[in-house]
PDB file of N, CA and C in Angstrom:
ATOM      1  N   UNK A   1    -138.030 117.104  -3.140  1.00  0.00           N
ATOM      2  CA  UNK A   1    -136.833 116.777  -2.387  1.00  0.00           C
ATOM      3  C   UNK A   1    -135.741 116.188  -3.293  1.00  0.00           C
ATOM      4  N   UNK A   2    -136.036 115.596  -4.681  1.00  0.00           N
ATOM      5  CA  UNK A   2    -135.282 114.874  -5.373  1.00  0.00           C
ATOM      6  C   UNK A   2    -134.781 115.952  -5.929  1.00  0.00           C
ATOM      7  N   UNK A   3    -135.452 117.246  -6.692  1.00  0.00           N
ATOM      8  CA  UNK A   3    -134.916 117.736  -7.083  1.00  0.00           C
ATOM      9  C   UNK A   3    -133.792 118.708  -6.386  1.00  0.00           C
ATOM     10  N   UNK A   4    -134.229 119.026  -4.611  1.00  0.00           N
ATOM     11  CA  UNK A   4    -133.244 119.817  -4.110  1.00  0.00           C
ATOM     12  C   UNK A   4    -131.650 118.939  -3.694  1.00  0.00           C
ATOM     13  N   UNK A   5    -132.032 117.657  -3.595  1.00  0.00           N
ATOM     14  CA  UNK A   5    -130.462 116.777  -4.060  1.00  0.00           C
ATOM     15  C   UNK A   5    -129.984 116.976  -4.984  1.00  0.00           C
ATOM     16  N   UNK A   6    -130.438 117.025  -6.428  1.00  0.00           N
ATOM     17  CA  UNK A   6    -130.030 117.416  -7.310  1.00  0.00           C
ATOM     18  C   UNK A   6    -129.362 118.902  -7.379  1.00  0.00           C
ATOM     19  N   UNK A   7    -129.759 119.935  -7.047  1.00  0.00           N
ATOM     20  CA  UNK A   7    -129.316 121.308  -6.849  1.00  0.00           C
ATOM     21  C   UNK A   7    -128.018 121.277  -6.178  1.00  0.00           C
ATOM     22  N   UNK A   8    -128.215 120.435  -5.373  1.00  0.00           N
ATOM     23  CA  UNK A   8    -127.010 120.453  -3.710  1.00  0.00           C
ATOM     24  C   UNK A   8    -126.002 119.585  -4.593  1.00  0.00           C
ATOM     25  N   UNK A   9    -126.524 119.310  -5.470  1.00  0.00           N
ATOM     26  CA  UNK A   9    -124.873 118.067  -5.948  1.00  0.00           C
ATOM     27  C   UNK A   9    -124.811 116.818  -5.049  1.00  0.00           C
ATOM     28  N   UNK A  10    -125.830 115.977  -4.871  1.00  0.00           N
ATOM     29  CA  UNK A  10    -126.299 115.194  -4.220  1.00  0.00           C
ATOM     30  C   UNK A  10    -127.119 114.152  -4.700  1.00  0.00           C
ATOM     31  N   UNK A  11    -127.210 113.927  -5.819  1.00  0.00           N
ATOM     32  CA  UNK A  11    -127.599 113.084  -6.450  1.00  0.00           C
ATOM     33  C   UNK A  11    -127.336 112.500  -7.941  1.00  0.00           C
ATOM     34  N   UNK A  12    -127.201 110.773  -7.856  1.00  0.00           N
ATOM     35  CA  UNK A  12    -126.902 110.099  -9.148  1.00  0.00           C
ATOM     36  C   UNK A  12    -127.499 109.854  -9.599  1.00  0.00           C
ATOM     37  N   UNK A  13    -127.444 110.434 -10.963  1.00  0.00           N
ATOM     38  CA  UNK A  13    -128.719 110.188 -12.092  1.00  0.00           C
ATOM     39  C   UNK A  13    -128.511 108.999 -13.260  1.00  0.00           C
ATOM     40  N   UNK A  14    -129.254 108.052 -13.378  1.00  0.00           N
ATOM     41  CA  UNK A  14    -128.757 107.142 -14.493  1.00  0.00           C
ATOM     42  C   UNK A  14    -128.370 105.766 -13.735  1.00  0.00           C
ATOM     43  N   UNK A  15    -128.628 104.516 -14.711  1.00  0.00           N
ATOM     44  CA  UNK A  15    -128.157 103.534 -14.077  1.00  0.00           C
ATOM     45  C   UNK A  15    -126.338 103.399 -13.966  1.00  0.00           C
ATOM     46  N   UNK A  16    -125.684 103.804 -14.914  1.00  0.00           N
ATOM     47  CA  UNK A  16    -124.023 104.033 -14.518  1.00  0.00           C
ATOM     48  C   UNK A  16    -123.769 104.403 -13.358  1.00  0.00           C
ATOM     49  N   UNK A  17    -124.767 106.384 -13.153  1.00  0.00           N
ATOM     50  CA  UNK A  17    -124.108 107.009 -12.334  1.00  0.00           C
ATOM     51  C   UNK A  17    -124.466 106.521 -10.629  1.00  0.00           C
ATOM     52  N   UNK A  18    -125.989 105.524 -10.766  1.00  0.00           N
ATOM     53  CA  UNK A  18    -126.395 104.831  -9.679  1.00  0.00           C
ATOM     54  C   UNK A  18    -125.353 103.858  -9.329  1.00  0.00           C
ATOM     55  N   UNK A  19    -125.114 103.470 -10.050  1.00  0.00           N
ATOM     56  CA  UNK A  19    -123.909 102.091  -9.923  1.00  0.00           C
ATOM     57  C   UNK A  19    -122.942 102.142  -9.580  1.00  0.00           C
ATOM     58  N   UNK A  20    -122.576 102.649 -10.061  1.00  0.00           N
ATOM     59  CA  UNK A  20    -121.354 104.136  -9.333  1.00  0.00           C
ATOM     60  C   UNK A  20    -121.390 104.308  -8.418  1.00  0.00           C
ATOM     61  N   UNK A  21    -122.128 104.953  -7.675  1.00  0.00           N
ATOM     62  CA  UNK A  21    -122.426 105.517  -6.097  1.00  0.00           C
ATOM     63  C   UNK A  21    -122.766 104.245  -5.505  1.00  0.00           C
ATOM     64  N   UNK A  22    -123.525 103.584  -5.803  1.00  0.00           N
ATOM     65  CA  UNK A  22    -123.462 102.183  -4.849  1.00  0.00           C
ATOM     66  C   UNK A  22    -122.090 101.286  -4.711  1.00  0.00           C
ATOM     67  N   UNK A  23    -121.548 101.175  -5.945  1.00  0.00           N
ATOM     68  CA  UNK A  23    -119.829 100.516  -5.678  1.00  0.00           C
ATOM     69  C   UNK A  23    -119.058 101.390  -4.767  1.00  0.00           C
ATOM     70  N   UNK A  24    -118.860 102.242  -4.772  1.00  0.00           N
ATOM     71  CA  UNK A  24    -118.386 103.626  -4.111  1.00  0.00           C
ATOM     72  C   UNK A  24    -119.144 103.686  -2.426  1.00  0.00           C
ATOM     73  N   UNK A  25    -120.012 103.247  -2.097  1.00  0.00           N
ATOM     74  CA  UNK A  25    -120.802 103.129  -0.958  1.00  0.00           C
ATOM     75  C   UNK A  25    -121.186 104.555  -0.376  1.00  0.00           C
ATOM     76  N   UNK A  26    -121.680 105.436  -1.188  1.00  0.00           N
ATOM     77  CA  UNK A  26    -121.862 107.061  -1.280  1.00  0.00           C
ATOM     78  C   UNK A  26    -123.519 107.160  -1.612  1.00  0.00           C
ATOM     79  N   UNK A  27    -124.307 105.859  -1.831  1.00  0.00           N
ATOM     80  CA  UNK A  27    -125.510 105.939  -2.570  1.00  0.00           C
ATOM     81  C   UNK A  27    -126.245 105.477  -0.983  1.00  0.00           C
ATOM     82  N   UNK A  28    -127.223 106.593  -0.607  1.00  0.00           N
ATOM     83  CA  UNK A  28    -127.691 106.376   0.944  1.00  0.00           C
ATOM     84  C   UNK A  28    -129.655 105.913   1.000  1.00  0.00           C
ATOM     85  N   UNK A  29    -129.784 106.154  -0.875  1.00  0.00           N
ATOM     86  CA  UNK A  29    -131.169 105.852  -1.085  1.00  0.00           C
ATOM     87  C   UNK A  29    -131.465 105.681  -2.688  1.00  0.00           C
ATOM     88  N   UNK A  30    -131.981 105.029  -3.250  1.00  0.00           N
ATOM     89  CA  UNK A  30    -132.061 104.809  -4.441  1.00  0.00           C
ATOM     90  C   UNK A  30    -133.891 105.109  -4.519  1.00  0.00           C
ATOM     91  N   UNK A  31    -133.764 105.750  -5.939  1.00  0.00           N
ATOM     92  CA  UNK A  31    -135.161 106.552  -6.670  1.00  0.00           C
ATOM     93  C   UNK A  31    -135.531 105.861  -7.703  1.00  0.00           C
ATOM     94  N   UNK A  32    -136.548 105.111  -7.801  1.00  0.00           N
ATOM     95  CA  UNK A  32    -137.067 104.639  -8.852  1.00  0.00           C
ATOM     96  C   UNK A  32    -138.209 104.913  -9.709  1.00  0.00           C
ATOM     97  N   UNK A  33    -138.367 105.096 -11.065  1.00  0.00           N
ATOM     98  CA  UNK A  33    -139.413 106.021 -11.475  1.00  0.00           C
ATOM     99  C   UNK A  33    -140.475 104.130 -11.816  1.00  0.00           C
ATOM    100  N   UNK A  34    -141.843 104.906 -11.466  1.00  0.00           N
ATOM    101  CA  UNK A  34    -142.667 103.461 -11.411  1.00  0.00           C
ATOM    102  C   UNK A  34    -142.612 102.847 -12.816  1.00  0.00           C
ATOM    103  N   UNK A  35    -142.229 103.316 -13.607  1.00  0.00           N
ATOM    104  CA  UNK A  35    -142.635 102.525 -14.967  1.00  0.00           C
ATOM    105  C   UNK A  35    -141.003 101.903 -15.206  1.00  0.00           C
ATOM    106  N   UNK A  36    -139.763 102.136 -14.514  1.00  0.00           N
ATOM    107  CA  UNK A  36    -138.277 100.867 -14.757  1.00  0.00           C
ATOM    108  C   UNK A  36    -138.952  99.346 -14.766  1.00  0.00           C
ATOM    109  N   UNK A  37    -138.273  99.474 -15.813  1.00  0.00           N
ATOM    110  CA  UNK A  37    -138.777  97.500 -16.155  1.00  0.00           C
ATOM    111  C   UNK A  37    -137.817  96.702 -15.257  1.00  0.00           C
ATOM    112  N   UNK A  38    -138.458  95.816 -15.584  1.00  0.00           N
ATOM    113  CA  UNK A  38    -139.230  94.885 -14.252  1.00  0.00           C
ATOM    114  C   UNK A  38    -137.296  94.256 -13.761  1.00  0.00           C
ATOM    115  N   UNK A  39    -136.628  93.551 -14.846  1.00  0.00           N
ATOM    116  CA  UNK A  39    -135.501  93.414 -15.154  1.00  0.00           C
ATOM    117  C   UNK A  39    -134.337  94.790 -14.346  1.00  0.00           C
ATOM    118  N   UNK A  40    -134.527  95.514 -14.870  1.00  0.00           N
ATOM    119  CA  UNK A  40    -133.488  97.190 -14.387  1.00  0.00           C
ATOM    120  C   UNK A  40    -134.196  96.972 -12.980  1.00  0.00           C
ATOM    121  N   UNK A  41    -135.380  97.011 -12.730  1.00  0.00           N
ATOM    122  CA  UNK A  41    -135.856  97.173 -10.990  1.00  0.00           C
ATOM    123  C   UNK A  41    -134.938  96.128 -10.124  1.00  0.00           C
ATOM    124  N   UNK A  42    -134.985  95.062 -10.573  1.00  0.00           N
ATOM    125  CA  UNK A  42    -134.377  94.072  -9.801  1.00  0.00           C
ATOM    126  C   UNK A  42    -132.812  93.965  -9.743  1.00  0.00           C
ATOM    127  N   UNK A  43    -132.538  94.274 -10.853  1.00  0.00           N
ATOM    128  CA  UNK A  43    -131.055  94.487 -10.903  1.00  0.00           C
ATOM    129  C   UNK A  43    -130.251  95.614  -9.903  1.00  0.00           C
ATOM    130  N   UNK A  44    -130.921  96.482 -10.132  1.00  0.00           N
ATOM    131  CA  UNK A  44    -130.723  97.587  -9.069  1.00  0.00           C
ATOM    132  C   UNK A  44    -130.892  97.179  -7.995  1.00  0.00           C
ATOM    133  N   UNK A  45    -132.253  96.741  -7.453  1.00  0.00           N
ATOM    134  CA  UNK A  45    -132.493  96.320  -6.031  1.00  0.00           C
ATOM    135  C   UNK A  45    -131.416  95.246  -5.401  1.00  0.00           C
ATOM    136  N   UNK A  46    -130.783  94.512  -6.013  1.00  0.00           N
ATOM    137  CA  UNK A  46    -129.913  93.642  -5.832  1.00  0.00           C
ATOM    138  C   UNK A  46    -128.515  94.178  -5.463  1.00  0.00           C
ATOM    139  N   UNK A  47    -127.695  95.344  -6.521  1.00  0.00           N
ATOM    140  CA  UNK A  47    -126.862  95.688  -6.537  1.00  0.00           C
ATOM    141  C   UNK A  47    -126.919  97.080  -5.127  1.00  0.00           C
ATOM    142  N   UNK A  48    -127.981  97.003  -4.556  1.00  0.00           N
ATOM    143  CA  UNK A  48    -128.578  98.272  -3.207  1.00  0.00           C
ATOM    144  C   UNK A  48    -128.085  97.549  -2.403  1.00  0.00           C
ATOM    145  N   UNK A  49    -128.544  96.432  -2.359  1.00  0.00           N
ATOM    146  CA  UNK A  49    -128.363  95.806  -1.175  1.00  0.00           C
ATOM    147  C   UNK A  49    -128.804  96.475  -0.052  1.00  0.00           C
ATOM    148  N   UNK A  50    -128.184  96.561   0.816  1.00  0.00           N
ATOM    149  CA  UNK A  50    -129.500  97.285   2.101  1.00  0.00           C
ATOM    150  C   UNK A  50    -129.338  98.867   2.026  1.00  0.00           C
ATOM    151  N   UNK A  51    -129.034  99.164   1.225  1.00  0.00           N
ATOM    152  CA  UNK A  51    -129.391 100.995   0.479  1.00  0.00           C
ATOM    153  C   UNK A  51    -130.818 100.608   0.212  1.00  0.00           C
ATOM    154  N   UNK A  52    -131.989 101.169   0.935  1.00  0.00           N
ATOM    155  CA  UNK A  52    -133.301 101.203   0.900  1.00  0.00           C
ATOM    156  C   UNK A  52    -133.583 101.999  -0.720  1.00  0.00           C
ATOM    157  N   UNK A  53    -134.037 101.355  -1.120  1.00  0.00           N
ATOM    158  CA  UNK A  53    -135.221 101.926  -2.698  1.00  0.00           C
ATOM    159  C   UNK A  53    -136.403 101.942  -2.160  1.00  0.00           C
ATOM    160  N   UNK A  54    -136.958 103.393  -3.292  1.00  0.00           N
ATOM    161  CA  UNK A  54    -138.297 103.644  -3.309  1.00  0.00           C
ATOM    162  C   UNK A  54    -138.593 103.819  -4.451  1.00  0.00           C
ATOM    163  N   UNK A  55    -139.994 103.776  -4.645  1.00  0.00           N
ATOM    164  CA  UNK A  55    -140.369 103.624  -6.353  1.00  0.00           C
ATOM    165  C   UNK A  55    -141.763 104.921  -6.423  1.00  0.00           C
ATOM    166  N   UNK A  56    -141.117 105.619  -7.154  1.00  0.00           N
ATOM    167  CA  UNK A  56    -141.812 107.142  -6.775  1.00  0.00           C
ATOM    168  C   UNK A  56    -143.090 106.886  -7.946  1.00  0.00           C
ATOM    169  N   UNK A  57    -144.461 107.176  -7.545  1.00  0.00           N
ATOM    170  CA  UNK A  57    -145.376 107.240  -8.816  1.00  0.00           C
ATOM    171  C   UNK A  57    -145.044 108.068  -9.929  1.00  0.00           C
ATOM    172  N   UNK A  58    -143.607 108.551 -10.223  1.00  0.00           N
ATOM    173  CA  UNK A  58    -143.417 109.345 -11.539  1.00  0.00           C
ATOM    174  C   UNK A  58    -143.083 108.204 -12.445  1.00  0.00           C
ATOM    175  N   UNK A  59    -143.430 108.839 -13.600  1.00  0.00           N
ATOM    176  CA  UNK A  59    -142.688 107.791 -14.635  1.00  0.00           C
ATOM    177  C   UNK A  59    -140.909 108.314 -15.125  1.00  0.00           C
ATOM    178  N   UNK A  60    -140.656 107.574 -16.194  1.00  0.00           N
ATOM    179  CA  UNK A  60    -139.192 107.866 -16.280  1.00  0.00           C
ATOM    180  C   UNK A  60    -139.462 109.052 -16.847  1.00  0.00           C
ATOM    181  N   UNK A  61    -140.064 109.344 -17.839  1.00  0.00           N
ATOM    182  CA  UNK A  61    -140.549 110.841 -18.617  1.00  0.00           C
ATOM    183  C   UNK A  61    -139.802 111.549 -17.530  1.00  0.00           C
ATOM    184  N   UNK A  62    -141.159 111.587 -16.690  1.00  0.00           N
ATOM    185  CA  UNK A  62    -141.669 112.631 -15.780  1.00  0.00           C
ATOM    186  C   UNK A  62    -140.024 112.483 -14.871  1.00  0.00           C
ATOM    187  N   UNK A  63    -139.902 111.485 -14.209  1.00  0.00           N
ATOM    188  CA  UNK A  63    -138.362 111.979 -13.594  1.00  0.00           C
ATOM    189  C   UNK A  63    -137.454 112.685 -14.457  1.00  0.00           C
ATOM    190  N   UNK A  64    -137.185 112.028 -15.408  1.00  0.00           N
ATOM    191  CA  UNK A  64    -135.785 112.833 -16.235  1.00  0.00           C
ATOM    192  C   UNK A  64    -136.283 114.553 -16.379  1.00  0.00           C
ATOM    193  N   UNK A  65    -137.856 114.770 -16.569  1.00  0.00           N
ATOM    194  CA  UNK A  65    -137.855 115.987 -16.483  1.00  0.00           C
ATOM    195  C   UNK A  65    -137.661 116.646 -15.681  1.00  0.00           C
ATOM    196  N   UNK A  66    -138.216 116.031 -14.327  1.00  0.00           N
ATOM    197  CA  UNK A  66    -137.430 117.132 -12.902  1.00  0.00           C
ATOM    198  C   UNK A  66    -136.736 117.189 -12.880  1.00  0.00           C
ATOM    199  N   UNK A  67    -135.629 116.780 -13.099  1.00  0.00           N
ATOM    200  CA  UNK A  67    -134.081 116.833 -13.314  1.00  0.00           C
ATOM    201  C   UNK A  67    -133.863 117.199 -14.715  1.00  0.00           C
ATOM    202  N   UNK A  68    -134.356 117.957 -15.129  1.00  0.00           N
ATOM    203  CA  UNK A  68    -133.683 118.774 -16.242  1.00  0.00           C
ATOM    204  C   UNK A  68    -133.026 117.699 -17.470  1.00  0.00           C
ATOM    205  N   UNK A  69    -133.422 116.383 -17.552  1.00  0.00           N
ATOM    206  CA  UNK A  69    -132.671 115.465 -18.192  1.00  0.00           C
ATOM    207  C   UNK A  69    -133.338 115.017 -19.113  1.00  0.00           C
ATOM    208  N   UNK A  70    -133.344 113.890 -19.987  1.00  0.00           N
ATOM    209  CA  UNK A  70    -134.214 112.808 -20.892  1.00  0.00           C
ATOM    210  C   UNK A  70    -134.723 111.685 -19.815  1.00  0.00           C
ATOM    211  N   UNK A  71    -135.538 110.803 -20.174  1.00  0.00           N
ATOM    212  CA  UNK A  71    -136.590 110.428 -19.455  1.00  0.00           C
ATOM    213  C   UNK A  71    -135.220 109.314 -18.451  1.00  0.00           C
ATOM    214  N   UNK A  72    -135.021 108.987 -17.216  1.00  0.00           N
ATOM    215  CA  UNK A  72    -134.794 107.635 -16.623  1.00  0.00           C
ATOM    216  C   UNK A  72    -135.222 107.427 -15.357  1.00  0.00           C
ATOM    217  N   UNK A  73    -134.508 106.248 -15.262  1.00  0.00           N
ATOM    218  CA  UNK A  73    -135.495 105.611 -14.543  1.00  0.00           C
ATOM    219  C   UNK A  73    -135.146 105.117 -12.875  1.00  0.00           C
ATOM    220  N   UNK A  74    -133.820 106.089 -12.866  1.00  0.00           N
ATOM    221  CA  UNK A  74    -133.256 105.877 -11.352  1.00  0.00           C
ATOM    222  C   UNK A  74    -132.411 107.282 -11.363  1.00  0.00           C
ATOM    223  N   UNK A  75    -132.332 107.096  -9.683  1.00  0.00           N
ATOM    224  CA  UNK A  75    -131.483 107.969  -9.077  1.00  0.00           C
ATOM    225  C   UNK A  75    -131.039 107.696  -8.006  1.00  0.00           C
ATOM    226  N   UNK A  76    -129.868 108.261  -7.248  1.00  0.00           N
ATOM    227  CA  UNK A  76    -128.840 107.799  -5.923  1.00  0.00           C
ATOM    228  C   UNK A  76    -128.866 109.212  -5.114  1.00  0.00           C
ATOM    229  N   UNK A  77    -129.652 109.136  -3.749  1.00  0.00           N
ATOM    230  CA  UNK A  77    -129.310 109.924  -3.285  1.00  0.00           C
ATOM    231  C   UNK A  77    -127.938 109.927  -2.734  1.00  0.00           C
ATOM    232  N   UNK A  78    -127.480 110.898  -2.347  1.00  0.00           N
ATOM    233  CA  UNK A  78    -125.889 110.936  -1.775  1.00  0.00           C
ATOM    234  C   UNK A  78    -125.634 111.533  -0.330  1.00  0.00           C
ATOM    235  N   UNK A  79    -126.745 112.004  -0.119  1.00  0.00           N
ATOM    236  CA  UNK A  79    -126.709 112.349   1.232  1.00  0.00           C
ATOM    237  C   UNK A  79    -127.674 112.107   2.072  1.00  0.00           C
ATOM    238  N   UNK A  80    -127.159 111.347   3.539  1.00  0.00           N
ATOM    239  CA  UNK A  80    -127.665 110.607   4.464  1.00  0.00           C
ATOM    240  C   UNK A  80    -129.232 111.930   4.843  1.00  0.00           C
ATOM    241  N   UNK A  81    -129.218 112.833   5.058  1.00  0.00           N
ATOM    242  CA  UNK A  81    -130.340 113.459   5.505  1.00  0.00           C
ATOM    243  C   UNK A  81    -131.460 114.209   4.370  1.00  0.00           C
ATOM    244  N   UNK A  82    -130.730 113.954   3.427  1.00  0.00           N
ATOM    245  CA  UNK A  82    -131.898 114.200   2.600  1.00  0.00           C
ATOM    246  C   UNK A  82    -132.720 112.653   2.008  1.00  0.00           C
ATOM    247  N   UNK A  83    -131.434 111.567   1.792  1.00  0.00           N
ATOM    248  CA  UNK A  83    -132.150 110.603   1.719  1.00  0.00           C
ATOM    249  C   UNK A  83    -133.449 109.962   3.021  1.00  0.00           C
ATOM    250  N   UNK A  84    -133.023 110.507   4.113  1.00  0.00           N
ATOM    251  CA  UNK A  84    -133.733 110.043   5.221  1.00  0.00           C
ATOM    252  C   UNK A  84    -135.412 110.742   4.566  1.00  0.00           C
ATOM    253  N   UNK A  85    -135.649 111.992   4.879  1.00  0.00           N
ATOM    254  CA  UNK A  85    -136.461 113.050   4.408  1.00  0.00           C
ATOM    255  C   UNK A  85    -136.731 112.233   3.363  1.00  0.00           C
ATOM    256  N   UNK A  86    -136.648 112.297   2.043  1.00  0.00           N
ATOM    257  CA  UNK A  86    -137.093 111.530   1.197  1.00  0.00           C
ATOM    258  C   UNK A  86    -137.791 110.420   1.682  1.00  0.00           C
ATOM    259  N   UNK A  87    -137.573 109.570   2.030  1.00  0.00           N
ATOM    260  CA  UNK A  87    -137.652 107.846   2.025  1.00  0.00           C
ATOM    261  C   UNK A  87    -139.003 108.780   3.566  1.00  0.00           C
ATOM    262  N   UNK A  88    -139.328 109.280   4.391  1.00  0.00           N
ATOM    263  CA  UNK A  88    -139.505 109.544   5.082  1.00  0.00           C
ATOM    264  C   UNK A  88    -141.307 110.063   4.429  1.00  0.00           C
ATOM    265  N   UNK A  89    -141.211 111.300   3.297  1.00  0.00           N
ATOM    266  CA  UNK A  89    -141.929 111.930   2.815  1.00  0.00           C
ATOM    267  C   UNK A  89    -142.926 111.111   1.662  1.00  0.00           C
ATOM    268  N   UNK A  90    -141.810 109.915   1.686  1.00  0.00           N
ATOM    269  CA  UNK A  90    -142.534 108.682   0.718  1.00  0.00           C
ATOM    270  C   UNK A  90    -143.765 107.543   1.469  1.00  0.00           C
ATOM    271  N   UNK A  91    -143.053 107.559   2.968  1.00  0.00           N
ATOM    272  CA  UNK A  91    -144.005 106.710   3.357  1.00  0.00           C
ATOM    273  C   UNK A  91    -144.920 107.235   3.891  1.00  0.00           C
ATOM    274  N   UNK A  92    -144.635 108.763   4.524  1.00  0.00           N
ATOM    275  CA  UNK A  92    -145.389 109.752   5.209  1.00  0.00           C
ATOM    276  C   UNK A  92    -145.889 110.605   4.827  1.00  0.00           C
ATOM    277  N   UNK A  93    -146.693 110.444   3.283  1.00  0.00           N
ATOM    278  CA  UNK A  93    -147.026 111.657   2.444  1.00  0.00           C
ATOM    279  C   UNK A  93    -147.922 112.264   3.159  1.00  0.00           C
ATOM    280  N   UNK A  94    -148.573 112.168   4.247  1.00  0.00           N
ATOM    281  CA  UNK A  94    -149.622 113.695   4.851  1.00  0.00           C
ATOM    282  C   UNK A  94    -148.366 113.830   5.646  1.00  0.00           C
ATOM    283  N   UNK A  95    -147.190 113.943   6.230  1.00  0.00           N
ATOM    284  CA  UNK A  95    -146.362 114.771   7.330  1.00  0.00           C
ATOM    285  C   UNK A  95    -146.243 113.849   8.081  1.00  0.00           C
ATOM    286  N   UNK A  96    -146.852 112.212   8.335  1.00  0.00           N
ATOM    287  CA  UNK A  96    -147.063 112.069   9.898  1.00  0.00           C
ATOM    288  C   UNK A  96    -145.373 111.130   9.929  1.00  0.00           C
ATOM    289  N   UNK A  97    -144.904 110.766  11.140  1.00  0.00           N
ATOM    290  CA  UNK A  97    -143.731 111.054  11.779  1.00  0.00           C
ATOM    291  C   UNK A  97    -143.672 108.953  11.983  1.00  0.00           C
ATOM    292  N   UNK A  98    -142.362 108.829  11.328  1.00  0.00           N
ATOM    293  CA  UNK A  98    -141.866 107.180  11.555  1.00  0.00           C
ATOM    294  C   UNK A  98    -142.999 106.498  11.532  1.00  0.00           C
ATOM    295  N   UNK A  99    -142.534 105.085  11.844  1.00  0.00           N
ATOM    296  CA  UNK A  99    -143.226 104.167  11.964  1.00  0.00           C
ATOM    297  C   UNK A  99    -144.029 103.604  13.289  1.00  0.00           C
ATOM    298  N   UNK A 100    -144.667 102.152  13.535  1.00  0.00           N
ATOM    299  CA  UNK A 100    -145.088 102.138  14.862  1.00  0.00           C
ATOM    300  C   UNK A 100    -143.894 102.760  15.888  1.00  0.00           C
ATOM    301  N   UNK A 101    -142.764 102.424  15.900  1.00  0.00           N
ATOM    302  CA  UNK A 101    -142.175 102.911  17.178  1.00  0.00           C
ATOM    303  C   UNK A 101    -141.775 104.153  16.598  1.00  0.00           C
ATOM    304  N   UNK A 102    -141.775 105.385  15.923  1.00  0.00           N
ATOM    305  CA  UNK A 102    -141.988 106.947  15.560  1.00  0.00           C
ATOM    306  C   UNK A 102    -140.518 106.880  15.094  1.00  0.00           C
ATOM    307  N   UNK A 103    -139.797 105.977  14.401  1.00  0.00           N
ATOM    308  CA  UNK A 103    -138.474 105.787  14.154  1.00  0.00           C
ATOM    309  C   UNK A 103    -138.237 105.375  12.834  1.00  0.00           C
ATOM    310  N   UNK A 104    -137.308 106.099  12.088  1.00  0.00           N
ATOM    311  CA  UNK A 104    -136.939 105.635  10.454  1.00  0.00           C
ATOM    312  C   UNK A 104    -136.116 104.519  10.753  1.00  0.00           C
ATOM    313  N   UNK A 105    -136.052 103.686  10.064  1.00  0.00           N
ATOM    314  CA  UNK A 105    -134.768 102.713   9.620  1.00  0.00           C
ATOM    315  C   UNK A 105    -133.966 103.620   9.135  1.00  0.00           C
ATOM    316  N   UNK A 106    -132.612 102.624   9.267  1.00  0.00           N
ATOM    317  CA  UNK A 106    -131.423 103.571   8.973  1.00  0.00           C
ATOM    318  C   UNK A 106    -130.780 104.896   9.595  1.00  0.00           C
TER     319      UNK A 106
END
Protein backbone atom coordinates (compact mmCIF):
# COMPACT_ATOMS: atom_id res chain seq x y z
CA UNK A 1 0.00 0.00 0.00
CA UNK A 2 3.05 2.27 0.70
CA UNK A 3 4.30 1.63 -2.35
CA UNK A 4 0.91 2.29 -4.36
CA UNK A 5 1.00 5.99 -2.55
CA UNK A 6 4.07 6.29 -3.84
CA UNK A 7 3.00 5.51 -7.59
CA UNK A 8 -0.21 7.83 -7.10
CA UNK A 9 2.12 10.79 -6.05
CA UNK A 10 0.96 10.45 -2.61
CA UNK A 11 3.59 10.11 -0.58
CA UNK A 12 6.59 11.97 1.46
CA UNK A 13 9.67 10.38 1.54
CA UNK A 14 12.46 11.56 3.95
CA UNK A 15 12.50 13.43 7.12
CA UNK A 16 12.45 17.11 5.11
CA UNK A 17 9.89 15.84 2.77
CA UNK A 18 7.81 14.40 6.04
CA UNK A 19 8.18 17.73 7.63
CA UNK A 20 7.05 19.33 4.94
CA UNK A 21 3.78 17.68 4.59
CA UNK A 22 3.13 17.90 8.24
CA UNK A 23 3.81 21.92 8.33
CA UNK A 24 1.68 22.05 5.22
CA UNK A 25 -1.11 19.85 7.07
CA UNK A 26 -1.24 17.43 3.78
CA UNK A 27 0.56 14.51 5.90
CA UNK A 28 -2.74 12.18 6.86
CA UNK A 29 -0.32 9.23 8.24
CA UNK A 30 3.22 8.92 8.96
CA UNK A 31 5.49 5.50 8.08
CA UNK A 32 8.10 4.53 10.15
CA UNK A 33 10.72 1.95 9.28
CA UNK A 34 11.35 -0.13 12.80
CA UNK A 35 14.98 0.39 13.06
CA UNK A 36 14.57 5.04 13.06
CA UNK A 37 16.47 5.88 16.10
CA UNK A 38 15.01 6.33 18.99
CA UNK A 39 15.73 10.38 18.86
CA UNK A 40 14.24 10.83 14.80
CA UNK A 41 11.13 8.49 16.23
CA UNK A 42 10.25 10.95 18.75
CA UNK A 43 10.94 13.93 17.00
CA UNK A 44 8.66 13.02 14.34
CA UNK A 45 6.03 11.71 16.64
CA UNK A 46 5.95 15.09 18.22
CA UNK A 47 6.05 17.20 15.13
CA UNK A 48 2.58 14.51 13.93
CA UNK A 49 0.90 15.53 16.46
CA UNK A 50 -2.42 13.79 16.06
CA UNK A 51 -1.35 12.60 12.34
CA UNK A 52 -1.40 8.87 13.61
CA UNK A 53 2.23 6.97 13.02
CA UNK A 54 2.90 3.51 12.44
CA UNK A 55 6.11 1.72 12.68
CA UNK A 56 6.18 -0.89 9.89
CA UNK A 57 8.54 -4.15 10.73
CA UNK A 58 10.72 -2.99 7.64
CA UNK A 59 13.92 -1.61 8.29
CA UNK A 60 15.17 1.68 6.70
CA UNK A 61 17.20 -0.57 4.06
CA UNK A 62 14.26 -2.39 3.29
CA UNK A 63 11.87 0.82 3.07
CA UNK A 64 14.09 3.02 0.93
CA UNK A 65 14.10 -0.06 -1.27
CA UNK A 66 10.37 -0.24 -1.88
CA UNK A 67 10.48 3.00 -2.87
CA UNK A 68 13.05 2.78 -5.28
CA UNK A 69 15.33 5.02 -2.93
CA UNK A 70 18.52 4.68 -0.39
CA UNK A 71 17.68 3.29 2.89
CA UNK A 72 15.10 5.87 5.29
CA UNK A 73 13.41 5.87 7.75
CA UNK A 74 10.00 7.72 7.24
CA UNK A 75 7.29 8.50 5.07
CA UNK A 76 3.94 10.88 4.81
CA UNK A 77 1.09 9.55 3.47
CA UNK A 78 -0.89 12.29 1.57
CA UNK A 79 -3.96 10.88 1.07
CA UNK A 80 -6.81 10.49 3.55
CA UNK A 81 -7.96 6.92 2.06
CA UNK A 82 -5.05 5.32 1.45
CA UNK A 83 -3.65 6.45 4.69
CA UNK A 84 -6.86 5.03 6.36
CA UNK A 85 -6.21 1.43 4.43
CA UNK A 86 -2.77 1.54 5.52
CA UNK A 87 -3.01 2.34 9.24
CA UNK A 88 -6.07 -0.14 8.85
CA UNK A 89 -3.93 -3.17 7.14
CA UNK A 90 -1.34 -2.45 9.99
CA UNK A 91 -3.52 -3.20 12.77
CA UNK A 92 -5.63 -5.69 10.78
CA UNK A 93 -3.01 -7.79 9.15
CA UNK A 94 -5.40 -11.05 8.60
CA UNK A 95 -8.33 -8.53 6.87
CA UNK A 96 -10.40 -8.30 10.03
CA UNK A 97 -12.45 -4.91 10.10
CA UNK A 98 -11.87 -1.74 12.95
CA UNK A 99 -11.71 -1.91 16.28
CA UNK A 100 -14.10 -3.02 19.29
CA UNK A 101 -16.78 -0.70 17.93
CA UNK A 102 -15.77 -1.94 13.88
CA UNK A 103 -14.58 1.81 13.46
CA UNK A 104 -11.07 3.45 12.43
CA UNK A 105 -10.06 6.58 14.21
CA UNK A 106 -9.88 9.40 12.12
Amino acid sequence: MVGLALRAGQLAVGAEAVAAALGRGRAHLVVLARDLSAGSRRRVERAAGAVPTVSLGESMAALGQALGRNPTGMAAVLDVHLAREIQRRHQFPDGGEGGPSGRLAG
